[in-house]
Protein backbone atom coordinates (compact mmCIF):
# COMPACT_ATOMS: atom_id res chain seq x y z
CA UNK A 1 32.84 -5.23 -15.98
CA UNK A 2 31.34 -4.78 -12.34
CA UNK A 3 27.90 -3.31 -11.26
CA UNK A 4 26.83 0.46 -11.83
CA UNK A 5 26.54 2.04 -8.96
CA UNK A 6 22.81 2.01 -9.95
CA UNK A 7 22.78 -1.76 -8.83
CA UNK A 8 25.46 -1.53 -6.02
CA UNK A 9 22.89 1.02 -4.42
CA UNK A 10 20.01 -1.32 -5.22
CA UNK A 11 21.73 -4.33 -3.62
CA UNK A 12 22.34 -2.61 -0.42
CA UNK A 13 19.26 -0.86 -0.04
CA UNK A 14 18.04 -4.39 -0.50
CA UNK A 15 20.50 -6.19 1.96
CA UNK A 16 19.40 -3.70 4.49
CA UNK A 17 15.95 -4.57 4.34
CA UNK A 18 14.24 -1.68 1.55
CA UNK A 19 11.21 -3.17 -0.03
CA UNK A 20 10.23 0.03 -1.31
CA UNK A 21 11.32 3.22 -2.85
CA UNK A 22 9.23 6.49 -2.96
CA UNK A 23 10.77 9.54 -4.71
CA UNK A 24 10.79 12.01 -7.36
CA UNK A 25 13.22 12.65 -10.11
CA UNK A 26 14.98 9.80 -8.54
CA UNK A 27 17.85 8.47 -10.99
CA UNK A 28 16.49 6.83 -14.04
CA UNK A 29 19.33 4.21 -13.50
CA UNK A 30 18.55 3.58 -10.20
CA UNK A 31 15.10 2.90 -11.09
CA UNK A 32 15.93 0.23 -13.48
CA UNK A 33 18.27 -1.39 -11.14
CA UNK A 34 15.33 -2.32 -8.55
CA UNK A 35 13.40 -4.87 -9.97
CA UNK A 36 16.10 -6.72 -10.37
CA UNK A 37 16.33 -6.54 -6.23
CA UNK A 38 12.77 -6.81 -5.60
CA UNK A 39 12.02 -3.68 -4.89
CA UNK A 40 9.31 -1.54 -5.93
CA UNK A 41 8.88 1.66 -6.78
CA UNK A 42 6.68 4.54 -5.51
CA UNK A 43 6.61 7.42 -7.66
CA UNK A 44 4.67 11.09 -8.17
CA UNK A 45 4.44 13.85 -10.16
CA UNK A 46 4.70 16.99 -8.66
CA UNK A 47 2.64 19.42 -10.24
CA UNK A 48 0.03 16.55 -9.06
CA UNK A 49 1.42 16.62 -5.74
CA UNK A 50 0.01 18.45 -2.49
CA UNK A 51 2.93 19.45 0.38
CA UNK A 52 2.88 16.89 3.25
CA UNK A 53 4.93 16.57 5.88
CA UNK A 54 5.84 12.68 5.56
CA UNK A 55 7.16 10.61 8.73
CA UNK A 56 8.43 7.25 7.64
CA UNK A 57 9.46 5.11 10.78
């Protein structure tokens, strides 16, 4: 059988240059799929979380 579409994400993001993911509640699939692409994962929990306005260039 072929990739999930977990690891079809994770290999483009990766092909495209993504070192880095930072997210919440992103899928749990996903997030196994990007180690595998060297990729590494940012996460928070939102009742932790204060509201910012986040520019990412």
């Amino acid at each position: 059988m072929g990739n999930t579409v977990a690891e079809s994400l994770a290999a483009a993001l990766r092909r495209h240059g993504v070192r880095g993911v930072f997210g919440h509640r992103l899928p749990s699939l996903f997030f196994l799929a990007t180690p595998e692409q060297s990729i590494r994962q940012d996460v928070y929990r939102a009742e932790n979380a204060r509201q910012r306005r986040i520019t990412l260039c």
